[in-house]
PDB file of N, CA and C in Angstrom:
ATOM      1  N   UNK A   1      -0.502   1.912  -6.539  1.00  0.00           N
ATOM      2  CA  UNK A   1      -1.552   1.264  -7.301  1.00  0.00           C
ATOM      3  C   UNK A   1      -1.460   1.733  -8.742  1.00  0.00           C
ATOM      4  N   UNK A   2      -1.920   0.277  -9.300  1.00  0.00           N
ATOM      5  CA  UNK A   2      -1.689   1.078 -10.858  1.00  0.00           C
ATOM      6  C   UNK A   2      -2.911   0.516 -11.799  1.00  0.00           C
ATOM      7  N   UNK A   3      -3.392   1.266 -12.769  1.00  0.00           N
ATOM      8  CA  UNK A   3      -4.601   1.214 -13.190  1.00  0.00           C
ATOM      9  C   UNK A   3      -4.164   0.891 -14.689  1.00  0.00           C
ATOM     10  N   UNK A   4      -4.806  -0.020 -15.003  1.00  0.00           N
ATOM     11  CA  UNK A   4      -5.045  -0.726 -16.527  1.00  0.00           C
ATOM     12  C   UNK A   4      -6.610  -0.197 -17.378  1.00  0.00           C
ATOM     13  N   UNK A   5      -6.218   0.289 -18.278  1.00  0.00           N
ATOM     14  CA  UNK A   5      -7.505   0.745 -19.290  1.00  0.00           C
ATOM     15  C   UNK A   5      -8.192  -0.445 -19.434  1.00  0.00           C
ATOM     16  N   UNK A   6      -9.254  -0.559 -19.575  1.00  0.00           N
ATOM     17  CA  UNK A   6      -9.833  -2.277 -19.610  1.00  0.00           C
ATOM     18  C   UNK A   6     -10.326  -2.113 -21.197  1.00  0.00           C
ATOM     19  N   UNK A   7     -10.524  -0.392 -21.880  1.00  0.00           N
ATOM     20  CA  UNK A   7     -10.607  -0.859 -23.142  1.00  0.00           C
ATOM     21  C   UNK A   7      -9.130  -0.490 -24.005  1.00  0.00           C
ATOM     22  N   UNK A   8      -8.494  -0.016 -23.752  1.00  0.00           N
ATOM     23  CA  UNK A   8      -7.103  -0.489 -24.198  1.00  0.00           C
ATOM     24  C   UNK A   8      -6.190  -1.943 -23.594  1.00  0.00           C
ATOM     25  N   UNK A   9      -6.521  -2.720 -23.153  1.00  0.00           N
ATOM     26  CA  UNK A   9      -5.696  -3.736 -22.964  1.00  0.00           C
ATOM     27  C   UNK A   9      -6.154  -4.676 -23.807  1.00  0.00           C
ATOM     28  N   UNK A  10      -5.544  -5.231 -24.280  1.00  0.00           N
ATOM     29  CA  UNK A  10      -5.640  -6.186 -25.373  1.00  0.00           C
ATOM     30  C   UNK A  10      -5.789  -7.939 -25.012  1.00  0.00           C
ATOM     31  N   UNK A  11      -5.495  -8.030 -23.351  1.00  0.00           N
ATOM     32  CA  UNK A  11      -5.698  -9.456 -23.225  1.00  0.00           C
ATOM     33  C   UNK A  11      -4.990 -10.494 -23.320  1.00  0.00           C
ATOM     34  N   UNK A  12      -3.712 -10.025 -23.275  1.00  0.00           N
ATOM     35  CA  UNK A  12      -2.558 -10.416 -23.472  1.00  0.00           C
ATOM     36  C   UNK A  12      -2.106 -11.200 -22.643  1.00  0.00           C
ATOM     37  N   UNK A  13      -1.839 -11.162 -21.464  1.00  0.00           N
ATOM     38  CA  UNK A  13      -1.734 -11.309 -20.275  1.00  0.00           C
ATOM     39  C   UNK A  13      -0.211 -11.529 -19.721  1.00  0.00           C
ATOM     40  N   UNK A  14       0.417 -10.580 -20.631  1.00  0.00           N
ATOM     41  CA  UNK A  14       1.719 -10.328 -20.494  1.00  0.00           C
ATOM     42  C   UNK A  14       1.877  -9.651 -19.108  1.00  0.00           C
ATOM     43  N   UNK A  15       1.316  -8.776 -18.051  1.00  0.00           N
ATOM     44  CA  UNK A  15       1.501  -7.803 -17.370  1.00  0.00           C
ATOM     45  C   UNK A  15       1.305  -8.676 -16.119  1.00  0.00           C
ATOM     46  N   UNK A  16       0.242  -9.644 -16.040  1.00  0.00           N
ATOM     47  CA  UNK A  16       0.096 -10.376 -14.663  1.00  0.00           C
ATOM     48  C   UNK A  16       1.505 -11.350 -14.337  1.00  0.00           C
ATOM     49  N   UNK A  17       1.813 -11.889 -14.604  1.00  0.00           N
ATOM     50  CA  UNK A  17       3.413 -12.100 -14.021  1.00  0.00           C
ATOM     51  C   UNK A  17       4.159 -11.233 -13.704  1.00  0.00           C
ATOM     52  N   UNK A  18       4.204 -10.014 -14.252  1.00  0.00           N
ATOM     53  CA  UNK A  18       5.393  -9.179 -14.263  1.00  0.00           C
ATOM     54  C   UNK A  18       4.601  -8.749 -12.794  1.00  0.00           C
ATOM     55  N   UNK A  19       3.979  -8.219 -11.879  1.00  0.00           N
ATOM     56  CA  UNK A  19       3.075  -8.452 -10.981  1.00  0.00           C
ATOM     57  C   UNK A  19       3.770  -8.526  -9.553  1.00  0.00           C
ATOM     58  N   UNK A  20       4.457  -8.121  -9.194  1.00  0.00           N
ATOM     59  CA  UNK A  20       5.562  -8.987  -7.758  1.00  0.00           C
ATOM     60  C   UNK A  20       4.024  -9.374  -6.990  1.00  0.00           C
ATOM     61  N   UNK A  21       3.147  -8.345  -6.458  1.00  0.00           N
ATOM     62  CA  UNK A  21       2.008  -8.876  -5.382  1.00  0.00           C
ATOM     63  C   UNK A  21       0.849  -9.389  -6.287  1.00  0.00           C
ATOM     64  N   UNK A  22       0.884 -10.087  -7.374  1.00  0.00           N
ATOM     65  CA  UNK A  22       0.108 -11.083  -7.731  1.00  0.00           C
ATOM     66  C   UNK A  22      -1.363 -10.147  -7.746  1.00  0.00           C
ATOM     67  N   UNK A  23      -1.660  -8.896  -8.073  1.00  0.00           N
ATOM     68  CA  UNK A  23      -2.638  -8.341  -8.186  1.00  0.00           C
ATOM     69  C   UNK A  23      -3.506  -7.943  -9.047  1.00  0.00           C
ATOM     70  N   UNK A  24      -2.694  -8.273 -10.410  1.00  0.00           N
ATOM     71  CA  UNK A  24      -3.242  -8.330 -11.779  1.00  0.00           C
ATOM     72  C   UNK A  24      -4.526  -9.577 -12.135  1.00  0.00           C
ATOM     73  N   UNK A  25      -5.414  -9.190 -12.612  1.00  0.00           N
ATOM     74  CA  UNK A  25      -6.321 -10.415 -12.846  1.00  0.00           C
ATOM     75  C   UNK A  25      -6.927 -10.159 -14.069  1.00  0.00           C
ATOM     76  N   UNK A  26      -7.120 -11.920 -14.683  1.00  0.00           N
ATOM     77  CA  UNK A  26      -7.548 -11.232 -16.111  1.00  0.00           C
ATOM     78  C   UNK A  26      -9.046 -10.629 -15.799  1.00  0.00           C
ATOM     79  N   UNK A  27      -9.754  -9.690 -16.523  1.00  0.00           N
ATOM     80  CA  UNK A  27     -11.074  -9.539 -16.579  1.00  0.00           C
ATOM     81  C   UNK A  27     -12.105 -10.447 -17.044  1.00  0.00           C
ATOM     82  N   UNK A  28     -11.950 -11.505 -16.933  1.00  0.00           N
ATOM     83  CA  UNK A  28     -12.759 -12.466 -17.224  1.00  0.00           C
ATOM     84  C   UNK A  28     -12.830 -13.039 -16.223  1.00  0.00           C
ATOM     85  N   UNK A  29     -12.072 -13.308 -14.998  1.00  0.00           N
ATOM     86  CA  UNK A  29     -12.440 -13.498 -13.541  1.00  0.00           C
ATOM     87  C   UNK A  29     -13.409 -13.370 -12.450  1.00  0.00           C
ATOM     88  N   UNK A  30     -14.453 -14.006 -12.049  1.00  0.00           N
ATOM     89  CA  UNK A  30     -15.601 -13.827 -11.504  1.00  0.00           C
ATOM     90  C   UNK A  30     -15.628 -13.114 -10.152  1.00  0.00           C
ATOM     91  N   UNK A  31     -16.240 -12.267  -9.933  1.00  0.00           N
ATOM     92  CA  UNK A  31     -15.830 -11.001  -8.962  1.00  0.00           C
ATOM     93  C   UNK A  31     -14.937 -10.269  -8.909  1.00  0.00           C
ATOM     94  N   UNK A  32     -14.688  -9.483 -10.636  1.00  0.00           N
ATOM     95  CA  UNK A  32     -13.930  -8.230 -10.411  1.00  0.00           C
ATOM     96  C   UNK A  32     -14.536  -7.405 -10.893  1.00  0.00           C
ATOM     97  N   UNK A  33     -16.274  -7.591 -11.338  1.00  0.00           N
ATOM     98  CA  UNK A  33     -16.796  -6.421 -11.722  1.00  0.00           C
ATOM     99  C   UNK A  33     -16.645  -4.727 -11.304  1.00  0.00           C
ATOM    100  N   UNK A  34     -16.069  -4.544  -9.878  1.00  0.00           N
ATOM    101  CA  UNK A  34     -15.552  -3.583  -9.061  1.00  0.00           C
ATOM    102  C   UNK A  34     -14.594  -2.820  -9.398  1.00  0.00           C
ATOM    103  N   UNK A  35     -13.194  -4.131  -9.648  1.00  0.00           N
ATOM    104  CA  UNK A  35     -12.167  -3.860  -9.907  1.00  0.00           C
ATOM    105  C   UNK A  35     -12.239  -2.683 -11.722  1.00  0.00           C
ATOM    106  N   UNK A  36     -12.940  -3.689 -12.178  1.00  0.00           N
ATOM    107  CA  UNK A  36     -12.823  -3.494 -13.692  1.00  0.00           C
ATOM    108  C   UNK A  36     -13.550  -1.805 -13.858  1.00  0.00           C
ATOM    109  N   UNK A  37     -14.572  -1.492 -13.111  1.00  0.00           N
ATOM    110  CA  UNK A  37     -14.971  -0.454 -13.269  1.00  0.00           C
ATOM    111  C   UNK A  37     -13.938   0.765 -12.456  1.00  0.00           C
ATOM    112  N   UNK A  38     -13.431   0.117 -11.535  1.00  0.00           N
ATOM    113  CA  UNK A  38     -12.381   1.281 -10.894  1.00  0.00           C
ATOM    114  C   UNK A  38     -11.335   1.892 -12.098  1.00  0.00           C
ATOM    115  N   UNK A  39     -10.721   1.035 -12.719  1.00  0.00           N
ATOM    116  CA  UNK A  39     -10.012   0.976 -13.631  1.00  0.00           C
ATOM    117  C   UNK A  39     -10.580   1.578 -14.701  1.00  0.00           C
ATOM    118  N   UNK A  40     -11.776   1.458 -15.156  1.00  0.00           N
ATOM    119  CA  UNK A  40     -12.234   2.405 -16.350  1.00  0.00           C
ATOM    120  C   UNK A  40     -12.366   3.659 -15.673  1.00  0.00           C
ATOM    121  N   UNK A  41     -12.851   4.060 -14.554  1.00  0.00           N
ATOM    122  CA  UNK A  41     -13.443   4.975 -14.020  1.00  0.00           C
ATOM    123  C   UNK A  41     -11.908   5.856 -13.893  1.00  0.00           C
ATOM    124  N   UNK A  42     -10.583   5.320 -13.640  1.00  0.00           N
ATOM    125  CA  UNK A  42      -9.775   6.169 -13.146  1.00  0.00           C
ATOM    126  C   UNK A  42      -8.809   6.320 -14.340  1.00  0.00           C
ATOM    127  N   UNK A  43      -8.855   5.438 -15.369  1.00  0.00           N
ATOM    128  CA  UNK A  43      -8.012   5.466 -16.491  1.00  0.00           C
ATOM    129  C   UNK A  43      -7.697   6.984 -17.593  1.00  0.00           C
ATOM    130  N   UNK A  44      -9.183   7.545 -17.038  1.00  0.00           N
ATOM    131  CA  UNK A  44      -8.909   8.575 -17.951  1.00  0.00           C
ATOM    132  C   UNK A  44      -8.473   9.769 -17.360  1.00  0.00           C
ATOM    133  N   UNK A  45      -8.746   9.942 -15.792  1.00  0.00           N
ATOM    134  CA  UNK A  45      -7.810  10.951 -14.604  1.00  0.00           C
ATOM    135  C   UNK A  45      -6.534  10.759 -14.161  1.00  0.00           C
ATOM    136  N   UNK A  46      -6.352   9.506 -14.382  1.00  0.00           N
ATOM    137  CA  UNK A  46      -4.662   9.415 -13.640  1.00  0.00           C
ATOM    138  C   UNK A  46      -3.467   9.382 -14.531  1.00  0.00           C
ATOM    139  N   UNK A  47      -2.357   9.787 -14.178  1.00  0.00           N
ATOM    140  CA  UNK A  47      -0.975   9.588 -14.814  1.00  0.00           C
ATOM    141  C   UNK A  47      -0.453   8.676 -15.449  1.00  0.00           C
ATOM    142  N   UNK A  48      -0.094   8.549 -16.889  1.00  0.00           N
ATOM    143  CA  UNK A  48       0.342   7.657 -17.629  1.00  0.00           C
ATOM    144  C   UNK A  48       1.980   7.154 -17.012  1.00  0.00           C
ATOM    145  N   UNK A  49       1.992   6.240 -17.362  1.00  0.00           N
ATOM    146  CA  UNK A  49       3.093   5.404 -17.064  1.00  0.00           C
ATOM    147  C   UNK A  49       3.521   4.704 -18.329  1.00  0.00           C
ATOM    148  N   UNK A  50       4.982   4.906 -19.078  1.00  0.00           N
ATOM    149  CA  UNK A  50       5.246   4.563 -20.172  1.00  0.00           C
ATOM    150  C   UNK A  50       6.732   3.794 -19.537  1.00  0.00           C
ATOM    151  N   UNK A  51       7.458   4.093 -18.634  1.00  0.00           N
ATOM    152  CA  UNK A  51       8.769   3.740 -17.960  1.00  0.00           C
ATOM    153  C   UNK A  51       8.402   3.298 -16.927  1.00  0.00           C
ATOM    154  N   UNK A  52       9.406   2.002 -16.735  1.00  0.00           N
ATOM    155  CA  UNK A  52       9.291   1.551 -15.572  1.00  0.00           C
ATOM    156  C   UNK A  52       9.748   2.349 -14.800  1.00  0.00           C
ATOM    157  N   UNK A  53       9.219   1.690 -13.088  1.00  0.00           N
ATOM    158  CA  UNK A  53       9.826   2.806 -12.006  1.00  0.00           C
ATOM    159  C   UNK A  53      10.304   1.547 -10.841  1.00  0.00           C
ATOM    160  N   UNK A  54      11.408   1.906 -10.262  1.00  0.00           N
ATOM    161  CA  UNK A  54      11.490   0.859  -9.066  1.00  0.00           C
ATOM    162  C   UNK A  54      10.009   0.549  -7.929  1.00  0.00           C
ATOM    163  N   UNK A  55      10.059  -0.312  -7.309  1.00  0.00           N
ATOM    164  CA  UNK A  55       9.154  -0.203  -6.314  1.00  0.00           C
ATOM    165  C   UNK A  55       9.303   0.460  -5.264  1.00  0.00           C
ATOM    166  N   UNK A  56       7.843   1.028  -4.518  1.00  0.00           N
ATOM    167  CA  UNK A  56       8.259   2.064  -3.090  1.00  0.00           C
ATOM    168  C   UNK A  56       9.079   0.966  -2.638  1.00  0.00           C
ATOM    169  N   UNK A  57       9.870   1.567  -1.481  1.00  0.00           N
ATOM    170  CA  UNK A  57      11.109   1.418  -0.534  1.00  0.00           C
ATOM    171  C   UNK A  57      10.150   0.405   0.239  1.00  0.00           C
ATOM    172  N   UNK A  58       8.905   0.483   0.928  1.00  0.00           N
ATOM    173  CA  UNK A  58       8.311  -0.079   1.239  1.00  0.00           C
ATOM    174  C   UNK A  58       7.269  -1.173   0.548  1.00  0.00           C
ATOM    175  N   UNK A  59       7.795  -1.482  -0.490  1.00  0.00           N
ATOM    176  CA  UNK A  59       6.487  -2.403  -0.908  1.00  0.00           C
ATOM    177  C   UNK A  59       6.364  -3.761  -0.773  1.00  0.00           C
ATOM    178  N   UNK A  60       7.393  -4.566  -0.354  1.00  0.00           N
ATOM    179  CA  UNK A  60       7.652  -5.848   0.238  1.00  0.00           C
ATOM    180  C   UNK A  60       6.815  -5.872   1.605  1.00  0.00           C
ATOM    181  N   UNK A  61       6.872  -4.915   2.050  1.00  0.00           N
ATOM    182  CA  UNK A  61       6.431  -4.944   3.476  1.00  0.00           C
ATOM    183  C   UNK A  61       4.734  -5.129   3.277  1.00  0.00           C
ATOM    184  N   UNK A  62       3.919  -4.431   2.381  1.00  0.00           N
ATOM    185  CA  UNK A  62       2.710  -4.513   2.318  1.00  0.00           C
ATOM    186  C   UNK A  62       2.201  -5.556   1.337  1.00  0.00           C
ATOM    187  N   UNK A  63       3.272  -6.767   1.085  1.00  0.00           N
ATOM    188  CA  UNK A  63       2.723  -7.827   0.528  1.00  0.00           C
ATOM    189  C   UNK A  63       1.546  -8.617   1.129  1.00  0.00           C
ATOM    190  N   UNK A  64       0.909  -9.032   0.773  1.00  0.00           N
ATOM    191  CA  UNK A  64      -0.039  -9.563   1.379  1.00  0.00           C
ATOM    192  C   UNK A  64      -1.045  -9.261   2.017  1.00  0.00           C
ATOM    193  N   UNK A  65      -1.255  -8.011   2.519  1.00  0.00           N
ATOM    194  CA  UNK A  65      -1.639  -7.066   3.737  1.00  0.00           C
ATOM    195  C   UNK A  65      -3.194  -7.352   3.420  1.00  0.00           C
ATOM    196  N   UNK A  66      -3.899  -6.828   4.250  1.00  0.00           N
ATOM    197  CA  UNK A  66      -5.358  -7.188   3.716  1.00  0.00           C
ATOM    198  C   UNK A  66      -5.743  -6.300   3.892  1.00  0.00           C
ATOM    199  N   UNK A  67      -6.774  -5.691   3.285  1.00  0.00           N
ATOM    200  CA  UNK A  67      -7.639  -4.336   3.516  1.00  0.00           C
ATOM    201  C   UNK A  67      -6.953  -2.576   2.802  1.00  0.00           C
ATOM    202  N   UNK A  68      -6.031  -3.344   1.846  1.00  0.00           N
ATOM    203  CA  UNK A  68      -4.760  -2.322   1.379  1.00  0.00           C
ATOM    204  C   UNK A  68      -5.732  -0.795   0.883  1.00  0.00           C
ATOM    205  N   UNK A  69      -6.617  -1.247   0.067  1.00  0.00           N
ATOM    206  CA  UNK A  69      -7.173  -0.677  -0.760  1.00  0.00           C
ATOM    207  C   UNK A  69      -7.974   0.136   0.085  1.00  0.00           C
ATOM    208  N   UNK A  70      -9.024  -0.384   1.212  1.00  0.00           N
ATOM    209  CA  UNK A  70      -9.766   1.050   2.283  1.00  0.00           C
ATOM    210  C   UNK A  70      -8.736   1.415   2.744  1.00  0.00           C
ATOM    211  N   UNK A  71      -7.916   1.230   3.397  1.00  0.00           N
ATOM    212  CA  UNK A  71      -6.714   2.179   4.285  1.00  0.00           C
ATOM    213  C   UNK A  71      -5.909   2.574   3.547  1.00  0.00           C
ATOM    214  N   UNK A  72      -5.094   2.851   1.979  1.00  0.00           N
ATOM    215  CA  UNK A  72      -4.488   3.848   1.465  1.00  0.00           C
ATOM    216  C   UNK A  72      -5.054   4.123   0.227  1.00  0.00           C
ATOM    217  N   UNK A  73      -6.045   3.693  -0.366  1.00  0.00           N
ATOM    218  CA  UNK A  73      -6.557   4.130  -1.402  1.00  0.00           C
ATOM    219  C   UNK A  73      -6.721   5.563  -1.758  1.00  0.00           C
ATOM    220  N   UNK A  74      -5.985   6.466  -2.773  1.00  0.00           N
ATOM    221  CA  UNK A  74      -6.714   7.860  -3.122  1.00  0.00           C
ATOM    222  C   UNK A  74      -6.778   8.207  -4.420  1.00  0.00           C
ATOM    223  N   UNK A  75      -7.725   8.667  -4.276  1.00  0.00           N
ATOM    224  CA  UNK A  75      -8.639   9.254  -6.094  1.00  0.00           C
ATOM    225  C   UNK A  75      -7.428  10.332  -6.711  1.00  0.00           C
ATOM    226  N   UNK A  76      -6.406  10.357  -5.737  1.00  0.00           N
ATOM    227  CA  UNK A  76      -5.777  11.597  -6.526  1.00  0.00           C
ATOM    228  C   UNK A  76      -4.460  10.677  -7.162  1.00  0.00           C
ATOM    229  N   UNK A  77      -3.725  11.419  -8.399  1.00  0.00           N
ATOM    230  CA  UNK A  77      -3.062  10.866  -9.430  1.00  0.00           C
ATOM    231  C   UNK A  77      -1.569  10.742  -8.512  1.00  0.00           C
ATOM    232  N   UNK A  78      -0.999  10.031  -8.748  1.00  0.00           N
ATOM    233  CA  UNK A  78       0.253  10.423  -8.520  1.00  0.00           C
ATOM    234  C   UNK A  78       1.592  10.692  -9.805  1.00  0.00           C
ATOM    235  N   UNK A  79       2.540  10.458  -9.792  1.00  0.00           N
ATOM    236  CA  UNK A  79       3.717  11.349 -10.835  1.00  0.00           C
ATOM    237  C   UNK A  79       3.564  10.339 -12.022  1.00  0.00           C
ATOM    238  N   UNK A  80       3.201  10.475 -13.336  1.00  0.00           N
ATOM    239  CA  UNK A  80       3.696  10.089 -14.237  1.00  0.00           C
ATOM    240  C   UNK A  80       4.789  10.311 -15.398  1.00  0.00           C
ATOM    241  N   UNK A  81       5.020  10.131 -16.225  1.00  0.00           N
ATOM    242  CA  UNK A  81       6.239   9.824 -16.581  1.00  0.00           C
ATOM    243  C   UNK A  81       7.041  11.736 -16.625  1.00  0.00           C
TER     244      UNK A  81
END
């Protein structure tokens, strides 16, 4: 999972294509008030990302999956750059 500053993004909407599981949404989208606050809320604890990184070995497999977010979601950071 990867977290977007909602007051550093500029609105661009360069990043939602680049997207393989289509999970990017602009913030102007009706019912992501959730989303948008997760993202402020975690932007300033978690690991910057300046380089791309391949995808997990597994991430094709959890395309689509439903419920991704209660069953592996964690508050803790993982490796940045």
């Amino acid at each position: 999972m990867l977290i977007i500053h909602p007051e550093e993004c500029i609105d661009c909407g360069v990043c939602e294509p680049e997207c393989p599981a289509e999970a990017i949404k602009p913030d102007t989208e009706p019912g992501l008030e959730d989303w948008i606050k997760l993202n402020a809320d975690y932007a300033g604890k978690w690991a910057n990302l300046t380089k791309k990184k391949d995808p997990m070995e597994n991430a094709e497999s959890h395309d689509g999956e439903s419920g991704k977010f209660e069953k592996y979601f964690s508050p803790l950071t993982g490796e940045g750059d």
